[in-house]
N, C-alpha and C. Protein backbone atom coordinates (compact mmCIF):
# COMPACT_ATOMS: atom_id res chain seq x y z
N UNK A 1 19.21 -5.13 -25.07
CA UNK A 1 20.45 -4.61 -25.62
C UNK A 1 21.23 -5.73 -26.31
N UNK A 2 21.22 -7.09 -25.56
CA UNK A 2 22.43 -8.47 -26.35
C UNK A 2 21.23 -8.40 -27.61
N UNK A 3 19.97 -8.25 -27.57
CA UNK A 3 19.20 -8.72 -28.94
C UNK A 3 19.55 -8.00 -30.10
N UNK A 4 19.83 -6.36 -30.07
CA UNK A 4 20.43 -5.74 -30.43
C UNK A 4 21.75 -5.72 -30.97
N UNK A 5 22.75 -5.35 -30.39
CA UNK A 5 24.00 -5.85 -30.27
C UNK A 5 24.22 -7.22 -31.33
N UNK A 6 23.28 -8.12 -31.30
CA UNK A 6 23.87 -9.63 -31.65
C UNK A 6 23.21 -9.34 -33.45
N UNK A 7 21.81 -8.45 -32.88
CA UNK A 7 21.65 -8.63 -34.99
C UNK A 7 22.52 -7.15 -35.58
N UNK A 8 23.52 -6.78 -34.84
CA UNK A 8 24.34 -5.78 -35.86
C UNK A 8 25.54 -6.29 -35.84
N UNK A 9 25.81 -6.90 -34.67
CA UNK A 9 27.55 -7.53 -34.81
C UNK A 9 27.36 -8.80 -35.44
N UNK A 10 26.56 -9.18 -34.81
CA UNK A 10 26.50 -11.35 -35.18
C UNK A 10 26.89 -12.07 -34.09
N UNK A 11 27.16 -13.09 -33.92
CA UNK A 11 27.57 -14.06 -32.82
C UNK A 11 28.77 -14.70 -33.26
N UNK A 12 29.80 -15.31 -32.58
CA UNK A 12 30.96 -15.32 -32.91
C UNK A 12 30.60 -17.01 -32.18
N UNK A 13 30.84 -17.63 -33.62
CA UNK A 13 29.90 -19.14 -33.13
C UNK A 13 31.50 -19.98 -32.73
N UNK A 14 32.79 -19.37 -32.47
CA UNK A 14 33.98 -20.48 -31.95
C UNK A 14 34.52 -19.84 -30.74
N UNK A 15 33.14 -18.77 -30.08
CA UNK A 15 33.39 -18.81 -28.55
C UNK A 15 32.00 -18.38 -27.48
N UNK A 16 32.07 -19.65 -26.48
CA UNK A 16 30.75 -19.01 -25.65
C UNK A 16 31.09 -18.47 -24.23
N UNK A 17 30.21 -18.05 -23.93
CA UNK A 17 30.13 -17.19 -22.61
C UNK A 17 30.23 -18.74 -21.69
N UNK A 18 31.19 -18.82 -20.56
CA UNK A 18 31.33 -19.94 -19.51
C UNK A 18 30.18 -19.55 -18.30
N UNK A 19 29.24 -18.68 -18.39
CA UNK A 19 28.06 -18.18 -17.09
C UNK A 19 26.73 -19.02 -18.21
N UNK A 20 26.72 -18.56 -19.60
CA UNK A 20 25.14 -18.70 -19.73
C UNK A 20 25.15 -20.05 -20.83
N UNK A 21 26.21 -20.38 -21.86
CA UNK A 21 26.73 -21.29 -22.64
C UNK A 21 26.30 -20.86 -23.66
N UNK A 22 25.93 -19.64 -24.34
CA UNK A 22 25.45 -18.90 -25.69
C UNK A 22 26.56 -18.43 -26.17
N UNK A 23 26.30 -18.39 -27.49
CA UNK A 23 27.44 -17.70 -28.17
C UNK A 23 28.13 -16.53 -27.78
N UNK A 24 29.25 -16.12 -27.88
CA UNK A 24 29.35 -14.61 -27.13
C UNK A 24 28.92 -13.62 -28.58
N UNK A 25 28.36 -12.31 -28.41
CA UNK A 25 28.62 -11.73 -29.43
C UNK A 25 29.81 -10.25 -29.68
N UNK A 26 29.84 -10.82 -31.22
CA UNK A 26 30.96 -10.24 -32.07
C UNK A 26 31.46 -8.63 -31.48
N UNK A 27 32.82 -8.29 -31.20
CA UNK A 27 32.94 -7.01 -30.75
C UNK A 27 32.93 -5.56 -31.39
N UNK A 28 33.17 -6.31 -33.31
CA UNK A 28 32.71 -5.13 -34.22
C UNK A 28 32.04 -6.47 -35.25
N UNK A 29 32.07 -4.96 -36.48
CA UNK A 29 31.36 -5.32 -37.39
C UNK A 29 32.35 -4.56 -38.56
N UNK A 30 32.91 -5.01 -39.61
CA UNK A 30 33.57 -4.99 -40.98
C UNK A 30 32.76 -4.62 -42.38
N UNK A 31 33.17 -3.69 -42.84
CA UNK A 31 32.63 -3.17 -43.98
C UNK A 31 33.85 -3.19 -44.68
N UNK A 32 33.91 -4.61 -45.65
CA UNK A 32 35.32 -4.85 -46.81
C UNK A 32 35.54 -3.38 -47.45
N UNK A 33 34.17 -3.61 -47.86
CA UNK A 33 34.59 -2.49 -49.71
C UNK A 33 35.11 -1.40 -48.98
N UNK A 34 35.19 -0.52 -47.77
CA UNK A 34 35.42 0.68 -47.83
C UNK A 34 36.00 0.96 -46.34
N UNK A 35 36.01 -0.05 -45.72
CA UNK A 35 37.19 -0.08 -44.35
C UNK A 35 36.73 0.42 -43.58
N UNK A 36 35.26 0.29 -43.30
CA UNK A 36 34.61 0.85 -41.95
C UNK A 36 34.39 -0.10 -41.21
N UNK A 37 34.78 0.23 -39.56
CA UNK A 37 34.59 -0.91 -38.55
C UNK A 37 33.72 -0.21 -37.61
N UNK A 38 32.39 -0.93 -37.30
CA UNK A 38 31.55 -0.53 -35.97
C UNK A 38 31.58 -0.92 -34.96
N UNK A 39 32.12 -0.43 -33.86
CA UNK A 39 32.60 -1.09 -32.52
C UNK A 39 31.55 -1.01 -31.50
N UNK A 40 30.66 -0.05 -31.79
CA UNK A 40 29.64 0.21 -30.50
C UNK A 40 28.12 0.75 -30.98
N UNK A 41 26.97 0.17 -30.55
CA UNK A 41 25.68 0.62 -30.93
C UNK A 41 25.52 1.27 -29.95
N UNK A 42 24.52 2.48 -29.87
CA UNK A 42 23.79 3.47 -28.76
C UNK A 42 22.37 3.30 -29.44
N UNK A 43 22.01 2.67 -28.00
CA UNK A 43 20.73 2.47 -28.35
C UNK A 43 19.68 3.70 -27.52
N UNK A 44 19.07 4.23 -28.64
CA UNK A 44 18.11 5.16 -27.56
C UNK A 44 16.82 5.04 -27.32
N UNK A 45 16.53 3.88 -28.20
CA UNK A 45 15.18 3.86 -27.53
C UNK A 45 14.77 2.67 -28.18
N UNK A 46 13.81 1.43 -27.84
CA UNK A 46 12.86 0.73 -28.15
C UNK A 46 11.50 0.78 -28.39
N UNK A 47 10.98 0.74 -29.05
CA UNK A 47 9.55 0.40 -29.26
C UNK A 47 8.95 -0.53 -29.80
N UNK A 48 7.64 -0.77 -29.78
CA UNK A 48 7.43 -2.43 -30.49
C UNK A 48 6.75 -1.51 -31.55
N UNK A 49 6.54 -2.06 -32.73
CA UNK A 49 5.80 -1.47 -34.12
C UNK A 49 4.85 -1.62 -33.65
N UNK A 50 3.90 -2.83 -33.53
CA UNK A 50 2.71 -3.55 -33.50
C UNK A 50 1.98 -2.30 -31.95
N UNK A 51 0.63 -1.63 -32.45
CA UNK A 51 -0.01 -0.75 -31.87
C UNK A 51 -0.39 -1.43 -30.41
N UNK A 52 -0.98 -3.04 -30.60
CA UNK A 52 -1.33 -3.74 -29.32
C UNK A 52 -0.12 -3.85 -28.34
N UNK A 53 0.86 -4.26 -29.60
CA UNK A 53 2.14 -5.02 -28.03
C UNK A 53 2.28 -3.44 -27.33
N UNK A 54 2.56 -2.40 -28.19
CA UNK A 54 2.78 -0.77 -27.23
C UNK A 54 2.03 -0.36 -26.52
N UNK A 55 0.34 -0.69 -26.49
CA UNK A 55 -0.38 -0.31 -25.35
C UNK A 55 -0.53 -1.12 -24.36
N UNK A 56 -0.20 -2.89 -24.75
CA UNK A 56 -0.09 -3.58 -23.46
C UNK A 56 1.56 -3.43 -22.90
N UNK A 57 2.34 -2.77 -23.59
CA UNK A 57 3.78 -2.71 -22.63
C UNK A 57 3.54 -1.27 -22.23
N UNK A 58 2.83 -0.29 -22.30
CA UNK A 58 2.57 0.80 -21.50
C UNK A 58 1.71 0.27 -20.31
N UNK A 59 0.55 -0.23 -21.07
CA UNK A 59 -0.48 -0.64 -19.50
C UNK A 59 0.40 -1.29 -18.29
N UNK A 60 1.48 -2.07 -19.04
CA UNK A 60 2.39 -2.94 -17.89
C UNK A 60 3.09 -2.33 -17.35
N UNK A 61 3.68 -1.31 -17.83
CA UNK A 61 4.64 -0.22 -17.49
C UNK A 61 4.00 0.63 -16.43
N UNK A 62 2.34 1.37 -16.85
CA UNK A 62 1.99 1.56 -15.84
C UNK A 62 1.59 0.99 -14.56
N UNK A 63 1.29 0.21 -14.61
CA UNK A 63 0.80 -1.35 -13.59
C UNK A 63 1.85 -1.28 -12.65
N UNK A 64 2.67 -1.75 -13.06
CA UNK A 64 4.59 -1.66 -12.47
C UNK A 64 4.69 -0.26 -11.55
N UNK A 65 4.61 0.64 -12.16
CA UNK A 65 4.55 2.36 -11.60
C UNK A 65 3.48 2.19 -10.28
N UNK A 66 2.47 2.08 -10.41
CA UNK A 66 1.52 2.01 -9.40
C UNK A 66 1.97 0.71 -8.44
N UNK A 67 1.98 -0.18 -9.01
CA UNK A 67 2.84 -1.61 -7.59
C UNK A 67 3.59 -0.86 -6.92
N UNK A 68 4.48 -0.25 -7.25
CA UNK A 68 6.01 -0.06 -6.19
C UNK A 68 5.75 1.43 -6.22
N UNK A 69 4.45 2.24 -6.17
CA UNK A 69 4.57 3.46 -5.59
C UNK A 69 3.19 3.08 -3.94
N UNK A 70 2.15 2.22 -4.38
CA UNK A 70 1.82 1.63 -3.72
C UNK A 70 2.48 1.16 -2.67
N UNK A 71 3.25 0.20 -3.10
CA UNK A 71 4.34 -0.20 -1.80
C UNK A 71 5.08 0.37 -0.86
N UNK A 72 5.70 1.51 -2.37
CA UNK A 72 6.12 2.12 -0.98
C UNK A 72 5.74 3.40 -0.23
N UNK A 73 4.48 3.56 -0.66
CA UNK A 73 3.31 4.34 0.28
C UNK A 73 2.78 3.43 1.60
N UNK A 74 2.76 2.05 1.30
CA UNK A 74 2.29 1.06 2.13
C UNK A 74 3.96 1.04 3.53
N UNK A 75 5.04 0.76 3.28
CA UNK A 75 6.16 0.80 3.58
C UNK A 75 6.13 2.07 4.55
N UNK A 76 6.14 3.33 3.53
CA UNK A 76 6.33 4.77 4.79
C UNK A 76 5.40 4.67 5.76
N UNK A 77 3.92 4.53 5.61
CA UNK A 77 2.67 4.44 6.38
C UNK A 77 3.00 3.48 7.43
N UNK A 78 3.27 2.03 6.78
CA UNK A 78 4.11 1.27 8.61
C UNK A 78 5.24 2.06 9.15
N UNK A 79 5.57 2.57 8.36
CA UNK A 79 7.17 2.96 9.53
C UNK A 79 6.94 3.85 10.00
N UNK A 80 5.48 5.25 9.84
CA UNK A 80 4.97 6.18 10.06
C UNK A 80 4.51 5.86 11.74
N UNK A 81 3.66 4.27 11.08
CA UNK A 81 2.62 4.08 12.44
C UNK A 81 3.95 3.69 13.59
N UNK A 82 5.06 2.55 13.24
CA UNK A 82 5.85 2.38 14.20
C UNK A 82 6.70 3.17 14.99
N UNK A 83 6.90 4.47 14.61
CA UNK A 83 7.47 4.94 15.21
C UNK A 83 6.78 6.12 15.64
N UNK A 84 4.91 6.06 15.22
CA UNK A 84 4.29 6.70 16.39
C UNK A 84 3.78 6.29 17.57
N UNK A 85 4.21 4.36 17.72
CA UNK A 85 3.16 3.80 18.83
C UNK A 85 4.91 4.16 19.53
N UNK A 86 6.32 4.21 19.03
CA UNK A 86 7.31 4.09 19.76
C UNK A 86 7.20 5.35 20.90
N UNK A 87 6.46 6.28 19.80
CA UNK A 87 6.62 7.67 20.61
C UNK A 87 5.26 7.62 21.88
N UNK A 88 4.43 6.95 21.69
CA UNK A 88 3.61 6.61 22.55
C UNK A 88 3.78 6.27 23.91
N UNK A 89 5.04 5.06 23.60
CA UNK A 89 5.34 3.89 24.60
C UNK A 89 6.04 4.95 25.26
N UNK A 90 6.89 5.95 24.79
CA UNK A 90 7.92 6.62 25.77
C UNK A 90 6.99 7.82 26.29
N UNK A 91 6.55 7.88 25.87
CA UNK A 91 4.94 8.86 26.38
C UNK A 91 4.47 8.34 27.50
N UNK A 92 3.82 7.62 27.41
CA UNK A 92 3.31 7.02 28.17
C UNK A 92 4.38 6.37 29.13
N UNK A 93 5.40 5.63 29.41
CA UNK A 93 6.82 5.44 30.17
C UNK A 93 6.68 6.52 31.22
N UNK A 94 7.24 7.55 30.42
CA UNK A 94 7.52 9.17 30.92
C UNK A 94 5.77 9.15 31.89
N UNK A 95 4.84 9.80 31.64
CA UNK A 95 3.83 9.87 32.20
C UNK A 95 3.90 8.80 33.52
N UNK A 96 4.01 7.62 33.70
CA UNK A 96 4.27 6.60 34.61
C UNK A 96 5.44 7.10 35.77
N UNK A 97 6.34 7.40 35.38
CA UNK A 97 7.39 7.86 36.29
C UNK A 97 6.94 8.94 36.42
N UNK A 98 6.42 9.91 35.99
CA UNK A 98 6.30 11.28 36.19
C UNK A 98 5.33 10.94 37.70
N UNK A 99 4.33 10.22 37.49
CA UNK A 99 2.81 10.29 38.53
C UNK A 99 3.94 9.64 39.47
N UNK A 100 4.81 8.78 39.35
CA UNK A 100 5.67 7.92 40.33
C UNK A 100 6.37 8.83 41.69
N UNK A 101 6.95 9.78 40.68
CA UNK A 101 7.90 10.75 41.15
C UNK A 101 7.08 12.22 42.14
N UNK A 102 5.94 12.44 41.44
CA UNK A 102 5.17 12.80 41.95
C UNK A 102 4.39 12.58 43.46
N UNK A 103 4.13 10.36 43.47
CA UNK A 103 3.56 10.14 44.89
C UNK A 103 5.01 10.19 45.64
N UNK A 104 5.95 10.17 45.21
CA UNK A 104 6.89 10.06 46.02
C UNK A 104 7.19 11.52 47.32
N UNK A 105 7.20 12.48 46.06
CA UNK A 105 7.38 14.15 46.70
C UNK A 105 6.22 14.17 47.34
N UNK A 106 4.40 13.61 47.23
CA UNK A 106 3.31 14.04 48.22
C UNK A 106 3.81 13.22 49.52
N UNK A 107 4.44 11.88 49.31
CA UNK A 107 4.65 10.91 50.82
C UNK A 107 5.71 11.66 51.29
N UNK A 108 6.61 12.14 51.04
CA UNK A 108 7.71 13.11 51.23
C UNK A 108 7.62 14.59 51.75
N UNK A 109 6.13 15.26 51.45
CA UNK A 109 5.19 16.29 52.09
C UNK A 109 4.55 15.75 53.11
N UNK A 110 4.04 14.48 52.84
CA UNK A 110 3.35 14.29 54.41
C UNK A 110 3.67 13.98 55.12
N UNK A 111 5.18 13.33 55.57
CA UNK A 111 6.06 12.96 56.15
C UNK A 111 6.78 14.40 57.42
N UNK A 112 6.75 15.41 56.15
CA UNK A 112 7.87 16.45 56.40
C UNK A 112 6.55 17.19 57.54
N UNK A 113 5.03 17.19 56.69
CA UNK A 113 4.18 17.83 57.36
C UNK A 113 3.52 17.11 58.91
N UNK A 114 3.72 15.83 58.70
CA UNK A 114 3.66 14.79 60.16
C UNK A 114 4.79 15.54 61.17
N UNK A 115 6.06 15.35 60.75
CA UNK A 115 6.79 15.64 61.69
C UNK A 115 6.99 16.91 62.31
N UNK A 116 6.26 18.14 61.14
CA UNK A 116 6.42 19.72 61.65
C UNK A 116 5.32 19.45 62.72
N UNK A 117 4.11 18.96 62.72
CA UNK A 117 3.09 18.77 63.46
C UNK A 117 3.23 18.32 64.47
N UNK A 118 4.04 16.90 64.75
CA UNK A 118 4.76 16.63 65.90
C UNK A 118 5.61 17.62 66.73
N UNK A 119 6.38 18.24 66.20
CA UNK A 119 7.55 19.48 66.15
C UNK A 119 6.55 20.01 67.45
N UNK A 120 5.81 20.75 66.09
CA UNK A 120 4.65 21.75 67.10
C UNK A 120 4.03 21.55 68.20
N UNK A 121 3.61 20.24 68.19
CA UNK A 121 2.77 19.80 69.38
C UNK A 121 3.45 19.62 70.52
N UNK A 122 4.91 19.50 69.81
CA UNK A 122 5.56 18.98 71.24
C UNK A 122 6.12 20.24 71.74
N UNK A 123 6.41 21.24 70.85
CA UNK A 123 6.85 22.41 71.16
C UNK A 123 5.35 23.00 72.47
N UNK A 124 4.49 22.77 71.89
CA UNK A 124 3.22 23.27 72.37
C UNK A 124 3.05 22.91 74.08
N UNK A 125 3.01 21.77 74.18
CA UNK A 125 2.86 21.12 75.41
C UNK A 125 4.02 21.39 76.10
N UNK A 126 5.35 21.78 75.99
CA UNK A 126 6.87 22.18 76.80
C UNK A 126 6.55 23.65 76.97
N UNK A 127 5.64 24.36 76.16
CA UNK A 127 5.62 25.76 76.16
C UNK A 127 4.49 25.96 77.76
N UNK A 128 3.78 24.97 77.36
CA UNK A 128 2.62 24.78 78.37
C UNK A 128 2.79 24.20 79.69
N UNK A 129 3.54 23.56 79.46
CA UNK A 129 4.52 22.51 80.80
C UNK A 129 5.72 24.00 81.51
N UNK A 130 5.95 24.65 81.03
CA UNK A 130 6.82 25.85 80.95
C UNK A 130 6.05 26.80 81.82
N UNK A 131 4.68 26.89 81.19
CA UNK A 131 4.35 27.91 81.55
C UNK A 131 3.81 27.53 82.95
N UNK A 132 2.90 26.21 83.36
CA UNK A 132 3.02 26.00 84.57
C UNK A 132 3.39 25.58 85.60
N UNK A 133 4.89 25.43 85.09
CA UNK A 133 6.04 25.59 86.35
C UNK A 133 6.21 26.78 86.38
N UNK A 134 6.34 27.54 85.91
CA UNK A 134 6.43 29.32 85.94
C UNK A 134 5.10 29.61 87.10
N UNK A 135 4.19 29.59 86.46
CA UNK A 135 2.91 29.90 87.32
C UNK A 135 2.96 29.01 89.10
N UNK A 136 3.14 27.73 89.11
CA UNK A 136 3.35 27.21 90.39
C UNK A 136 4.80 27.60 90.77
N UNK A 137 5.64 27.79 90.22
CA UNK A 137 6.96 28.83 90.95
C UNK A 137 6.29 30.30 92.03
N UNK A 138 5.83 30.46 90.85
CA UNK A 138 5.27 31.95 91.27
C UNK A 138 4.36 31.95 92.35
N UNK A 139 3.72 31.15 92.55
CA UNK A 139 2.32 30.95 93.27
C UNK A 139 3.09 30.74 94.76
N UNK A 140 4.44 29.77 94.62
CA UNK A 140 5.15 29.22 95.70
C UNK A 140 5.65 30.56 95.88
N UNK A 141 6.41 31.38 95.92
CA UNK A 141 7.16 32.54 95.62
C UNK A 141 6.06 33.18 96.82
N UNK A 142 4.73 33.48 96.08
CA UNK A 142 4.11 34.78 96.14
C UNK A 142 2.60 34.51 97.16
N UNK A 143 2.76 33.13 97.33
CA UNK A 143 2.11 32.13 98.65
C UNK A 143 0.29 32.59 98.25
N UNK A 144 0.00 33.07 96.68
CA UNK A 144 -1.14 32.87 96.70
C UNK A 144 -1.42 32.70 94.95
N UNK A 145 -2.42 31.89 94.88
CA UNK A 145 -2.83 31.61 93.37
C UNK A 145 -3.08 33.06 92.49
N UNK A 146 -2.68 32.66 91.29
CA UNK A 146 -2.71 34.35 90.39
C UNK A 146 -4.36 33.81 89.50
């Protein structure tokens, strides 16, 4: 666009740009004989004449297109994989506590099932201890074995 710009306005050679030290260029352009002033070019398009420079600035153009669609096919595909090993890790996390939580409630069944068993047994033997003081009551009572 300044290449532009500079061969329709000109360069204004008694002031430079203080960033690049080039001339700045001109903000119009003067037509004496008939009092026309051009303040602004719209540029719509470039092309090079020469048939070679246009198929090697297309080939480059395409080249360019394929780099950074590449990339960022390469880009989504890692962030694809990272945040499927993330979903993994909590997968797998989860699965770990799950089996955790799991031996906990079987030691927590066999515990509950130890002590009903105890319960019972002891219930068992008082029922039985019960029953033969009942029976030697009776026997004393009734002065002969049943």
């Amino acid at each position: 666009a300044r290449i532009i710009r500079t061969s329709v306005f000109g360069l204004d050679e008694n002031m430079k740009t203080s960033a690049s030290g080039h001339f700045k260029v001109k903000d119009s352009f003067r037509f004496n004989a008939n009092r026309l002033v051009i303040t602004n070019v719209d540029i719509q398009s470039v092309e090079p004449v020469d048939q070679r420079t246009r198929d090697s600035l297309q080939k480059s153009v395409q080249l360019a297109i394929e780099i950074t669609t590449n990339s960022q096919e390469a880009s989504a595909r890692h962030e694809a994989e990272r945040l499927e090993q993330g979903a993994r890790g909590r997968l797998e996390r989860q699965k770990i506590n799950d089996e955790a939580e799991a031996e906990k409630a079987r030691t927590e069944l066999l515990k509950l099932q130890a002590n009903s068993a105890a319960v019972e047994s002891t219930g068992q033997a008082k029922a039985e201890a019960q029953s033969r003081a009942e029976s030697s009551k009776i026997e004393g009572i009734v002065g002969a074995p049943i």
